[in-house]
Protein backbone atom coordinates (compact mmCIF):
# COMPACT_ATOMS: atom_id res chain seq x y z
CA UNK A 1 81.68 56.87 80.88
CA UNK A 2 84.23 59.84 81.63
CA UNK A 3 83.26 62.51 83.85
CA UNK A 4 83.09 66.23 83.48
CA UNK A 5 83.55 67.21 86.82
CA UNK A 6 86.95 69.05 87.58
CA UNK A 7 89.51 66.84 89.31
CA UNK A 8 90.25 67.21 93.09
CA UNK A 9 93.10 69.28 93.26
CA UNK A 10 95.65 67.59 96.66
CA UNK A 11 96.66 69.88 99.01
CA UNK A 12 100.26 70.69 97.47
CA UNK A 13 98.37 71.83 94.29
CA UNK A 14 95.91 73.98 96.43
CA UNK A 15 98.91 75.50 98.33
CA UNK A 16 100.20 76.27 95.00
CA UNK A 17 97.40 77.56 93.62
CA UNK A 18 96.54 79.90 96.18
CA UNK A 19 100.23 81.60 96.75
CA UNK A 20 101.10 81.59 92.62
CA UNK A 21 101.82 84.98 92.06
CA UNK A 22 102.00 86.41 95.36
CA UNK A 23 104.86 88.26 96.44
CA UNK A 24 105.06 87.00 100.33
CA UNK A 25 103.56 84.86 102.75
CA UNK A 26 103.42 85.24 106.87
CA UNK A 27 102.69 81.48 108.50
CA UNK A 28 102.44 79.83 105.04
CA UNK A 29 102.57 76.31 107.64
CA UNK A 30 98.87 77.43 108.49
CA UNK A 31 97.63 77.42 105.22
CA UNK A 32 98.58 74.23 104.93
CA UNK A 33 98.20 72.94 108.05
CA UNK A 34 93.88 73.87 107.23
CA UNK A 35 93.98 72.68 103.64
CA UNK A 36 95.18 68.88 105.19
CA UNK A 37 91.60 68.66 107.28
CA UNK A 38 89.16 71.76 105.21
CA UNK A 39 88.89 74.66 102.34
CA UNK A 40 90.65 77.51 103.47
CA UNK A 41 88.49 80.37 104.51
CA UNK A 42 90.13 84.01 103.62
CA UNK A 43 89.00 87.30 102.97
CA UNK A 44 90.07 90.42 100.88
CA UNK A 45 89.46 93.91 102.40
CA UNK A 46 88.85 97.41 100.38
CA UNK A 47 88.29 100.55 101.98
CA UNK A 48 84.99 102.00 99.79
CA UNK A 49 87.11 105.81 99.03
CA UNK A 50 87.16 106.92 95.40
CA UNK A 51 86.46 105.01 92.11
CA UNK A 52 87.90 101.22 91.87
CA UNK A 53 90.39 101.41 89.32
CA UNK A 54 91.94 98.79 86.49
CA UNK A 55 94.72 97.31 89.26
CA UNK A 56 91.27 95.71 91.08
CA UNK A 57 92.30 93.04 88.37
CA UNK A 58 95.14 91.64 90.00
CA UNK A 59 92.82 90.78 93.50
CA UNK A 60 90.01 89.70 91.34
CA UNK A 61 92.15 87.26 89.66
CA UNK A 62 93.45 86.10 92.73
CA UNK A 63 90.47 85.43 94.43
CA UNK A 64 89.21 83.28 91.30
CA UNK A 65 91.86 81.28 92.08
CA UNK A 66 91.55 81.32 95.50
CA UNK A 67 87.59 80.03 94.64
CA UNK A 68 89.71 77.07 92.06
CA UNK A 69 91.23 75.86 95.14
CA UNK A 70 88.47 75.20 97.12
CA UNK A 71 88.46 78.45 99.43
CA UNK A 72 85.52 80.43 100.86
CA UNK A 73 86.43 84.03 100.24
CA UNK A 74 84.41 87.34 102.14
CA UNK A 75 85.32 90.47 100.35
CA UNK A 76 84.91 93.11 103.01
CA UNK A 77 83.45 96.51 101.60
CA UNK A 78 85.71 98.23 104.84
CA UNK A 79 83.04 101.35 105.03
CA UNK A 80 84.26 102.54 108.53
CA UNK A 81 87.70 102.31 107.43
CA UNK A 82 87.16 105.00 104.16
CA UNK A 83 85.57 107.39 106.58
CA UNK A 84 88.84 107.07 108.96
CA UNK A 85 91.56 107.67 106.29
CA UNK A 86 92.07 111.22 105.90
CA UNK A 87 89.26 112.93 104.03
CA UNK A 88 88.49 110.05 101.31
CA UNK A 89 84.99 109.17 101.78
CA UNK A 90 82.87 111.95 103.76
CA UNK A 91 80.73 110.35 106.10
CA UNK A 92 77.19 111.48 103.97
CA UNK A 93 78.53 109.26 101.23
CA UNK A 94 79.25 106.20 102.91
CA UNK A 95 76.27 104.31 102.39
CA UNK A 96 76.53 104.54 98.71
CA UNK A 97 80.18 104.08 97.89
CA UNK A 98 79.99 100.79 99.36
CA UNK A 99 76.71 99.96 97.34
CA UNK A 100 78.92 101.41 94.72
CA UNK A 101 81.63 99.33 95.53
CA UNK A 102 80.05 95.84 95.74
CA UNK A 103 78.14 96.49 92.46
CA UNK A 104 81.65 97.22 90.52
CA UNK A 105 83.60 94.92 92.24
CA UNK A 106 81.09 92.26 91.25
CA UNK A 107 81.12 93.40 88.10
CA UNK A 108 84.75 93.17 87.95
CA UNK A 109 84.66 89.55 89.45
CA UNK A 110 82.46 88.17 86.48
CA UNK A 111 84.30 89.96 84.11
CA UNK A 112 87.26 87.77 85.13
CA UNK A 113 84.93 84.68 85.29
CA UNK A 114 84.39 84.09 89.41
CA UNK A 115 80.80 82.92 90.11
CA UNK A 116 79.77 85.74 92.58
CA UNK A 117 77.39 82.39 94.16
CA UNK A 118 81.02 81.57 95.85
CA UNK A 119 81.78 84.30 97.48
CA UNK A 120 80.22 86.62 100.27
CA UNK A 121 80.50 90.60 100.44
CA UNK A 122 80.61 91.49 103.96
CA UNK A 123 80.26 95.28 104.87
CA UNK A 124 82.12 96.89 107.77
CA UNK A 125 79.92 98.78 109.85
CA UNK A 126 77.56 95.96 109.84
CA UNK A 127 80.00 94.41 112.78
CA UNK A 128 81.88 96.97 113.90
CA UNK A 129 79.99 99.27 115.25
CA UNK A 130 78.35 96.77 117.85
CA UNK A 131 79.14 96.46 121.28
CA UNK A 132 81.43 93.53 121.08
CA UNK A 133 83.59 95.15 118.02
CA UNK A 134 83.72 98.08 120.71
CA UNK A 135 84.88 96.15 123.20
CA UNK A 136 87.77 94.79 121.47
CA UNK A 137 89.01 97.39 120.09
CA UNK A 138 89.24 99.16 123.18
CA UNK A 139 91.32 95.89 124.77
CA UNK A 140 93.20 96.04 122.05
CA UNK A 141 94.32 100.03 122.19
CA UNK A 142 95.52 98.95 125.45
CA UNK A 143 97.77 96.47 124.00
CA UNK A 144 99.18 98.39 121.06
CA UNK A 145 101.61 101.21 120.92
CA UNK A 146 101.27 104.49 119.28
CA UNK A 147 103.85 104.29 117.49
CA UNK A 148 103.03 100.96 116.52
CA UNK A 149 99.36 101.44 115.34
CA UNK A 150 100.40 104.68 113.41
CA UNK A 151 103.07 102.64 111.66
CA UNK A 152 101.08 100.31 110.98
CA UNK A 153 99.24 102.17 109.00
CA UNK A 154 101.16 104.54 107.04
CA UNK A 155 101.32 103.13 103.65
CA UNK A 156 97.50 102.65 103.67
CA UNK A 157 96.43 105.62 105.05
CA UNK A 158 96.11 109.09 103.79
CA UNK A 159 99.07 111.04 105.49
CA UNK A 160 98.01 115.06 105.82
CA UNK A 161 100.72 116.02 108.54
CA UNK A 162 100.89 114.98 111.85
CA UNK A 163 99.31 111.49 112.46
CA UNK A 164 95.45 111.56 114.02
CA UNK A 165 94.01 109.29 116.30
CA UNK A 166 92.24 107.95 113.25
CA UNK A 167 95.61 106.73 111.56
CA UNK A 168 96.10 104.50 114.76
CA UNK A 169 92.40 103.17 114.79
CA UNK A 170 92.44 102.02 110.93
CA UNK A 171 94.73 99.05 111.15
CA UNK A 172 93.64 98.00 114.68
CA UNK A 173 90.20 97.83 113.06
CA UNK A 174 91.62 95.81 110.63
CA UNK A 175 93.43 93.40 112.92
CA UNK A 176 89.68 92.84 114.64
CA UNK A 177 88.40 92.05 110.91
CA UNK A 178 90.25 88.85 111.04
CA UNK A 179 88.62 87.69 113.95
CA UNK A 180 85.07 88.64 113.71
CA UNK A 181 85.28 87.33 109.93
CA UNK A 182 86.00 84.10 111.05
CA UNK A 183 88.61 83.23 108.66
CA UNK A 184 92.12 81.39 108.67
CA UNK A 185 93.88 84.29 106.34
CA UNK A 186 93.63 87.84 105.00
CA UNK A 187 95.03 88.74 101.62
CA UNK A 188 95.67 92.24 100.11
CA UNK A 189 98.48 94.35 98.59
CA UNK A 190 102.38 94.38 99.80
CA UNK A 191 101.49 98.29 101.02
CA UNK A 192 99.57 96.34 104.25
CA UNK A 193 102.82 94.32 105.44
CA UNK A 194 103.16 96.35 108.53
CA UNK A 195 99.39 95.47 109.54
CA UNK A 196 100.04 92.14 108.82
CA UNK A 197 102.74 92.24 110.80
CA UNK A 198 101.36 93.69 113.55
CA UNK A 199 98.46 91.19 113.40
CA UNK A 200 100.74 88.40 112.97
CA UNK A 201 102.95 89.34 116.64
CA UNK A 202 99.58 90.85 118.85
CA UNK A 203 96.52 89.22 118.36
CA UNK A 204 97.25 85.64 120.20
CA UNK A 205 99.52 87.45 123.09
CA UNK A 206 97.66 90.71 123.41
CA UNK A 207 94.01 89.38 122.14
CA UNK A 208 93.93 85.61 122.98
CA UNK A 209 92.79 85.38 119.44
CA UNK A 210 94.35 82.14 116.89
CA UNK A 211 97.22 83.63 114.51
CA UNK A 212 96.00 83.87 110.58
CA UNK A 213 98.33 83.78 107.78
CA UNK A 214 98.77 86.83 105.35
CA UNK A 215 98.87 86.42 101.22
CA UNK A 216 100.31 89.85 99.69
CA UNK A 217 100.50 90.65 95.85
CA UNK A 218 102.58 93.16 94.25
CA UNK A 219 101.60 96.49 94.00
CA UNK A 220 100.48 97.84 90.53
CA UNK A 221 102.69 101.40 89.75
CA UNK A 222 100.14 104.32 89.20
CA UNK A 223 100.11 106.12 85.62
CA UNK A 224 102.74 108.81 87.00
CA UNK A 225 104.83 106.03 88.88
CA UNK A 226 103.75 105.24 92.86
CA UNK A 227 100.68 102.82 93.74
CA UNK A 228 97.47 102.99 91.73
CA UNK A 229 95.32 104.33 93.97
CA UNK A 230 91.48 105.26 94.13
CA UNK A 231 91.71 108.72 95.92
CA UNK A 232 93.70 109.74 93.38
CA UNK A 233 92.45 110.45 89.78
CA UNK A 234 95.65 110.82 88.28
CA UNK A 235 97.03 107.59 89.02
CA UNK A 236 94.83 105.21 87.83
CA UNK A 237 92.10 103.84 85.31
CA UNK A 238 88.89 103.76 85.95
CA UNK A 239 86.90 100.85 85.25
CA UNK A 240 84.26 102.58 83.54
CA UNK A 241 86.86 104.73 81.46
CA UNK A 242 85.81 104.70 77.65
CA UNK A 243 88.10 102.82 75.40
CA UNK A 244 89.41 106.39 73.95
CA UNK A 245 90.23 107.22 77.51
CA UNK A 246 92.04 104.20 78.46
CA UNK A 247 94.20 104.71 75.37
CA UNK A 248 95.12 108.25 76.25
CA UNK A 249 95.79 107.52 79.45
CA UNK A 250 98.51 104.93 79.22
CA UNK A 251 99.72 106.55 76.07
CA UNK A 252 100.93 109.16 78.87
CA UNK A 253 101.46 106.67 81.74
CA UNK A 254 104.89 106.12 82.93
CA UNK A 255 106.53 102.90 81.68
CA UNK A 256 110.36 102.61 83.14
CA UNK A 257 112.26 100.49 80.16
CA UNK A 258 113.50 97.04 81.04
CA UNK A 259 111.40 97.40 84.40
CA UNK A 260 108.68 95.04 84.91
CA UNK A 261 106.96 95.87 88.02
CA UNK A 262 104.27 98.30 85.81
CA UNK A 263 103.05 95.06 83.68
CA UNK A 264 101.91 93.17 86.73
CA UNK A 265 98.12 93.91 85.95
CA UNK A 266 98.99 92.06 82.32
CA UNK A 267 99.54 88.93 83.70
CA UNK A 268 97.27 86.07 83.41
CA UNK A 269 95.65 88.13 80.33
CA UNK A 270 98.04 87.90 77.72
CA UNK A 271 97.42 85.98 74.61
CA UNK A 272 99.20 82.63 74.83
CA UNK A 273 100.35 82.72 71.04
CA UNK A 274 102.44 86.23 71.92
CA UNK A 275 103.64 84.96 75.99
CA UNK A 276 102.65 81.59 77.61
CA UNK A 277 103.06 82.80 80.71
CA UNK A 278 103.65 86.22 82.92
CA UNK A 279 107.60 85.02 83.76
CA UNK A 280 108.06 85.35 79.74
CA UNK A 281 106.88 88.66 79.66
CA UNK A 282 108.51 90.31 82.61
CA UNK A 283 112.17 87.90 80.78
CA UNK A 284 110.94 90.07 77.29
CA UNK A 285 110.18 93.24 79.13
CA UNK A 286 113.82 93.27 80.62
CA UNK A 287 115.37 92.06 78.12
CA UNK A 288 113.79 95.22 75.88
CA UNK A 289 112.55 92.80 73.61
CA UNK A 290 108.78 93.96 74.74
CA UNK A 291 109.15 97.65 74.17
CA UNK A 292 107.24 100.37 76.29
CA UNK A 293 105.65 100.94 73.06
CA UNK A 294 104.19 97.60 72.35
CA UNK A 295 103.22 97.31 76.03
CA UNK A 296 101.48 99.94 76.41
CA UNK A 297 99.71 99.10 73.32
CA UNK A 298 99.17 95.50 75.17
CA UNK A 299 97.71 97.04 78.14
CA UNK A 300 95.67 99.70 76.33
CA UNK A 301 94.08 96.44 73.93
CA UNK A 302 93.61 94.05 77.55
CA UNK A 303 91.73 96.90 79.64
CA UNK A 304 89.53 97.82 76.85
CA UNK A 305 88.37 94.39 76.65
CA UNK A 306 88.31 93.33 80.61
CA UNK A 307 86.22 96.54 81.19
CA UNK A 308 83.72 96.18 78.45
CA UNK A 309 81.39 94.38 80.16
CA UNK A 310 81.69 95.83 83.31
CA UNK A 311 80.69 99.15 81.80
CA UNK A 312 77.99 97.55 79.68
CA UNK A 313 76.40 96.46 82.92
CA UNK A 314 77.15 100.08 84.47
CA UNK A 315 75.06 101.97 81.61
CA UNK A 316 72.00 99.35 81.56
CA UNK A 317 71.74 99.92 85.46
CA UNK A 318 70.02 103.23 86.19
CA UNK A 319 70.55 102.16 90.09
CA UNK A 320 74.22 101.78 89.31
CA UNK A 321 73.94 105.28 88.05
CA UNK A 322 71.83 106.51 90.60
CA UNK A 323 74.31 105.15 93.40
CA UNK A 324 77.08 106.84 91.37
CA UNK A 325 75.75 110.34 91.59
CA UNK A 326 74.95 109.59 95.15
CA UNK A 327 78.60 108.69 96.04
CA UNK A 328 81.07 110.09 94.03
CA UNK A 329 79.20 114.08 93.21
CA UNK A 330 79.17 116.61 96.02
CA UNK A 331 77.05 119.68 94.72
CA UNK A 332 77.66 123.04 95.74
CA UNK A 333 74.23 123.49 97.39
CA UNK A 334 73.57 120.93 99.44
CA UNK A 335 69.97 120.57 99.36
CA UNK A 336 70.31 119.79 95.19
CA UNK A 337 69.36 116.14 94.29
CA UNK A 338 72.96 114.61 93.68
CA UNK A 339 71.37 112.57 90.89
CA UNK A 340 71.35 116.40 88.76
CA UNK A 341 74.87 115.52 88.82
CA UNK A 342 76.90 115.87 85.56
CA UNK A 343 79.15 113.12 84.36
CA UNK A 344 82.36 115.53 84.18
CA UNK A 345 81.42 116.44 87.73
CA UNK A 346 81.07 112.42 88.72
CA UNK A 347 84.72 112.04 86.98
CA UNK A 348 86.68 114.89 89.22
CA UNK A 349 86.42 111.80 92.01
């Protein structure tokens, strides 16, 4: 009798699996040199700021496939690290946006199909403000430069004129993470190379700690062209938009002919009749055989769907909406109830 269960992938398929789509690797040999004796254990890091956005879909696919090969993945709500970049995440609202967080980001994960039973959330401040976290991080501003830390972090962080000490502690924070998460890797977008890099030349000969290997995607272009981003309102899609929204919105987005670097939160969701895979439809985009036109229909069509569920979910939870109000409204008079809230004033964030 055949059997259902999936076949063992070998470790070159793994390896393949987990770097498809990604746009660089540091220490790729250490991937593979832990898939030859165990699963790969790696974690994906999001400051809790504003609203997660539609290009959460290109991490959440990832880490599916991360979960097909075998790996065990920690998404870290980074708490601490929203309060530290600029003025993103005041520190009264911390609690929630990362209840907020986990809730949509789980959302977002079964909406792509990972079983949330195979992954851990892991939030921030649950570590790092102990005394060993402490510690460390004060060894390791020893170790680190200025210059070094600040550079490290300024395509992440919120730049409002001259650098702060804060700037400086958010990717040495992050270079801890590694370590006290236990893990062999850290994945996130190409805007963190100069953390990884810094990671990837201090923590052994500053730290004494073991080297990880860094996974970065591509970064998906905001609706006016630069990153997506969650602190800003203008750049991106919500994942609780309405349908009416989401067309409106990239009816206006900016969609640079022949250049494929906007469509890179299509891929893996296209309809294999039209493209059979994402290399056919960056070959159509450039070739302007895929207009802006019919891509941004494309896109309008795949969000709509992807985010259905997650905002079905979203208006059946009152404690969803509860936590929303809580995070993401600041009334005028403090002592008001946040949950008196109105939606348009929960949608300025």
């Amino acid at each position: 009798m055949a059997s259902d269960a999936p076949r063992t992938l070998t470790v070159d398929e793994k390896f393949e699996v987990i770097t498809a789509n990604i746009q660089e690797t540091i220490r790729p040999d250490i991937i593979r040199n832990v898939l030859a004796v165990r699963p790969l254990e790696i974690f994906w890091g999001t400051a809790t700021t504003g609203r997660p956005h539609a290009a959460y879909f290109v991490p959440a696919i990832k880490i599916a496939q991360f979960l097909r090969a075998g790996c065990k993945v920690k998404v870290l709500l980074a708490d601490l690290n929203g309060f530290l970049d600029a003025d993103k995440a005041p520190e009264a609202t911390l609690e929630a946006r990362a209840h907020y967080y986990e809730r949509t980001i789980g959302a977002l994960l079964r909406a792509v199909g990972v079983d949330l039973d195979n992954l851990q959330f892991v939030l921030g401040s649950s570590y790092q403000l102990t005394p060993a976290f402490s510690r460390d991080l004060l060894r390791l501003s020893k170790r680190v430069s200025v210059h070094d830390a600040v550079k490290a972090s300024s395509e992440i962080v919120k730049s409002t004129g001259d650098p702060v000490m804060a700037d400086g502690i958010y990717p040495m924070m992050q270079l801890l993470d590694e370590e006290y998460l236990g893990v062999d890797a850290e994945f996130g977008g190409i805007d963190q190379r100069k953390t990884f890099a810094l990671a990837n030349d201090t923590m052994t000969k500053a730290m004494g700690f073991k080297t990880r290997a860094h996974l970065m995607n591509p970064m998906v272009l905001g609706l006016s062209g630069g990153k997506m981003s969650s602190s800003d309102p203008k750049s991106k899609v919500d994942l609780l938009d309405e349908p009416a929204t989401i067309q409106k919105k990239i009816a206006k987005a900016f969609f640079p002919r022949r250049k494929t670097t906007m469509s890179v939160v299509l891929k893996d969701q296209i309809e294999p009749t039209v493209f059979r895979s994402f290399s056919e439809i960056s070959a159509a985009y450039e070739a302007d055989q895929l207009t802006p036109q019919i891509a941004k229909k494309v896109v309008t069509d795949g969000l709509t769907k992807l985010t259905t569920s997650i905002r079905s979910i979203s208006e059946a939870d009152v404690e969803w909406q509860r936590i929303a109000a809580e995070a993401y409204c600041q009334p005028a008079i403090p002592s008001k109830s946040t949950a008196k809230c109105t939606p348009q004033e929960l949608s300025k964030e």
